[in-house]
Protein backbone atom coordinates (compact mmCIF):
# COMPACT_ATOMS: atom_id res chain seq x y z
CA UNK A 1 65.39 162.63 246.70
CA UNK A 2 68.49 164.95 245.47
CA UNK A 3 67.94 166.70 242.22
CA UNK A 4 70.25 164.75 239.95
CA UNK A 5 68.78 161.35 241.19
CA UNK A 6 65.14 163.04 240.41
CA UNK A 7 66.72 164.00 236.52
CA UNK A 8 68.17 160.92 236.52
CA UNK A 9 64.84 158.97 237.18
CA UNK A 10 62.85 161.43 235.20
CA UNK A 11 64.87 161.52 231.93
CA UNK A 12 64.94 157.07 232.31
CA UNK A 13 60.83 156.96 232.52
CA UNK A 14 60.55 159.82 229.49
CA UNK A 15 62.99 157.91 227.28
CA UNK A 16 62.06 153.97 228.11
CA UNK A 17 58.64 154.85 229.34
CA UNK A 18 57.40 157.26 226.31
CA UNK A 19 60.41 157.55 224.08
CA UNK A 20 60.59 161.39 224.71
CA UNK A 21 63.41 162.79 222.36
CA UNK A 22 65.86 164.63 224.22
CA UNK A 23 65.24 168.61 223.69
CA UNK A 24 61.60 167.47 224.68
CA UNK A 25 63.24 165.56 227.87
CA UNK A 26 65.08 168.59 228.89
CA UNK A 27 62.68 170.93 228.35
CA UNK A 28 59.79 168.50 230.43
CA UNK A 29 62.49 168.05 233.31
CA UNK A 30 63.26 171.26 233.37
CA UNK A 31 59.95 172.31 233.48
CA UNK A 32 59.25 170.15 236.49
CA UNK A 33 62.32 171.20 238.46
CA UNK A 34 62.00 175.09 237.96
CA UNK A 35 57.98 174.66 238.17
CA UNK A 36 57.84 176.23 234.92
CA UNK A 37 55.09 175.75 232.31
CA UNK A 38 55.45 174.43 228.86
CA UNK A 39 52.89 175.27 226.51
CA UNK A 40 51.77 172.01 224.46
CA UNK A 41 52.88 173.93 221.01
CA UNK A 42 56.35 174.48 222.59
CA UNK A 43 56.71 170.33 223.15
CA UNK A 44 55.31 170.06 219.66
CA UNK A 45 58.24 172.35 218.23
CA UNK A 46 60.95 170.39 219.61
CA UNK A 47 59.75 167.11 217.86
CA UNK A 48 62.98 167.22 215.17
CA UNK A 49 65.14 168.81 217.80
CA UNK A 50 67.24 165.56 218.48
CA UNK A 51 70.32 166.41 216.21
CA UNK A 52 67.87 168.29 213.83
CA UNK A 53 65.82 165.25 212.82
CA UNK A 54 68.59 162.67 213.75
CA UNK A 55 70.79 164.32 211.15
CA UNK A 56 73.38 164.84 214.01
CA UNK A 57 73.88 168.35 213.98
CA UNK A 58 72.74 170.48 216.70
CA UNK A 59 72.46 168.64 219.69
CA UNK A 60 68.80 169.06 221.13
CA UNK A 61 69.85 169.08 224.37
CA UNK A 62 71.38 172.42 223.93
CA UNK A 63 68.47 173.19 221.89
CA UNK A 64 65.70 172.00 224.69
CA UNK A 65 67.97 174.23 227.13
CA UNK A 66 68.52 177.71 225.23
CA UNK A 67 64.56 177.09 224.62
CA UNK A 68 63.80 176.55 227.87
CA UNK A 69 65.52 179.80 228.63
CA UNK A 70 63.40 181.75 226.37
CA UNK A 71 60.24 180.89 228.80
CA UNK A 72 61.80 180.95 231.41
CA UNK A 73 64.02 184.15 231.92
CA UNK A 74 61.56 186.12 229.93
CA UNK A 75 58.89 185.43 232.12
CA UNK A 76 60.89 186.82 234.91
CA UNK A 77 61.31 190.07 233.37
CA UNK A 78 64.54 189.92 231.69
CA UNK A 79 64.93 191.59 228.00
CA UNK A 80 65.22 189.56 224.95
CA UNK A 81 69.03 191.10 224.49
CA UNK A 82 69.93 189.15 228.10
CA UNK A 83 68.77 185.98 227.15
CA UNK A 84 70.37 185.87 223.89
CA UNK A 85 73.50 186.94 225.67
CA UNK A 86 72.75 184.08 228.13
CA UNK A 87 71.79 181.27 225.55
CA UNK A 88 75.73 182.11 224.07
CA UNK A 89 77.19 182.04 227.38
CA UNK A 90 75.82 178.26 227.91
CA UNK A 91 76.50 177.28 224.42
CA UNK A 92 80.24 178.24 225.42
CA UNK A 93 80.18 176.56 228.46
CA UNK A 94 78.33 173.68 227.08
CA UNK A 95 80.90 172.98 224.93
CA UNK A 96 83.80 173.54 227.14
CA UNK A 97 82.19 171.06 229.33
CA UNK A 98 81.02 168.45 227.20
CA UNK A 99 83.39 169.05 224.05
CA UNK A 100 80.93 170.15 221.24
CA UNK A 101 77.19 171.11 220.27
CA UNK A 102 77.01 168.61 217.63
CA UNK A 103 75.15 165.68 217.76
CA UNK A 104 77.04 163.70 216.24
CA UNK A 105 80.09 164.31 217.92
CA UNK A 106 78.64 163.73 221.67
CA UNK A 107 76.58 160.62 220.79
CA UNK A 108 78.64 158.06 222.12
CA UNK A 109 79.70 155.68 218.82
CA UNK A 110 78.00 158.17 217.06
CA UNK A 111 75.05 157.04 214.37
CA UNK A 112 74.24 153.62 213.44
CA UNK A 113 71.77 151.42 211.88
CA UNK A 114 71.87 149.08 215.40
CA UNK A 115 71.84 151.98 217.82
CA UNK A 116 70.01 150.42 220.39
CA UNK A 117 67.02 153.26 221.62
CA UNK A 118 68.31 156.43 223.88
CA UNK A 119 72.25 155.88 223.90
CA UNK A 120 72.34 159.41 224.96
CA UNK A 121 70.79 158.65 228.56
CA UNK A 122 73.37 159.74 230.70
CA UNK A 123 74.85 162.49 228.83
CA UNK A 124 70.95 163.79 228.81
CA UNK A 125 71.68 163.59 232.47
CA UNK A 126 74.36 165.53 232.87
CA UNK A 127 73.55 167.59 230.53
CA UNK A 128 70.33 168.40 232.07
CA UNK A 129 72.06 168.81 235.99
CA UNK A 130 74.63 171.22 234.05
CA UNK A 131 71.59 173.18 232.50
CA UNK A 132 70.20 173.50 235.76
CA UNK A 133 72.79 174.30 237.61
CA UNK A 134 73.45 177.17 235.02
CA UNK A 135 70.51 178.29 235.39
CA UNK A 136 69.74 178.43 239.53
CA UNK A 137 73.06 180.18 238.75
CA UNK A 138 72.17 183.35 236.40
CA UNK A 139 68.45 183.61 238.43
CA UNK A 140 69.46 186.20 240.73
CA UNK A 141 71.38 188.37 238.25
């Protein structure tokens, strides 16, 4: 199985299967892609990360990502100076890529009362393959 059909069947079993919010998606697929532990209190941090408690500001799958990061790179040795520097290269690119780090704005229809559960599926997807890719792309440097 390629990569982006593995995120795309592990972010449809986390969301219909244990309605996983979306920093905690990205952070779990991550995880399993990169082999990387996640420490249970790190999972239980990103419980409100999903637009910071559905408010729709920060989108948490930027969040989950610049997180992930943090274990991640620093694990490997790099300083706490590189990662930062890395977390605001993403955000840039995330943004170019996907149009904004707000919730609300990349929620497709935005916030209603009849939302049916995980509209954000497939931009968790992407967003998730474009995390990925980011990283497998700053691990050597």
């Amino acid at each position: 199985m390629n990569t982006y059909s593995t995120i795309s069947t592990m972010v449809h079993e986390l969301y219909y299967g244990s309605d996983t919010n979306c920093a905690r998606t990205m952070l779990l697929v991550l995880s399993e892609l990169l082999d990387q532990t996640i420490a249970p209190q790190t999972l239980q941090s990103a419980v409100a990360l999903h637009g910071c408690g559905g408010h729709g500001d920060q989108c948490g799958l930027a969040s989950g990502a610049v997180m992930f990061f943090g274990i991640y790179f620093l694990e490997r040795g790099w300083n706490e100076k590189d990662v930062v520097c890395l977390a605001y290269t993403f955000a840039e690119n995330y943004r170019n890529r996907f149009g904004s780090l707000l919730c609300r704005n990349l929620r497709p229809g935005g916030f209603s009362g009849e939302d049916p559960p995980h509209l954000c599926e497939n931009l968790t997807i992407e967003s998730i393959a474009f995390a990925y890719q980011f990283i497998m792309c700053n691990s050597d440097k």
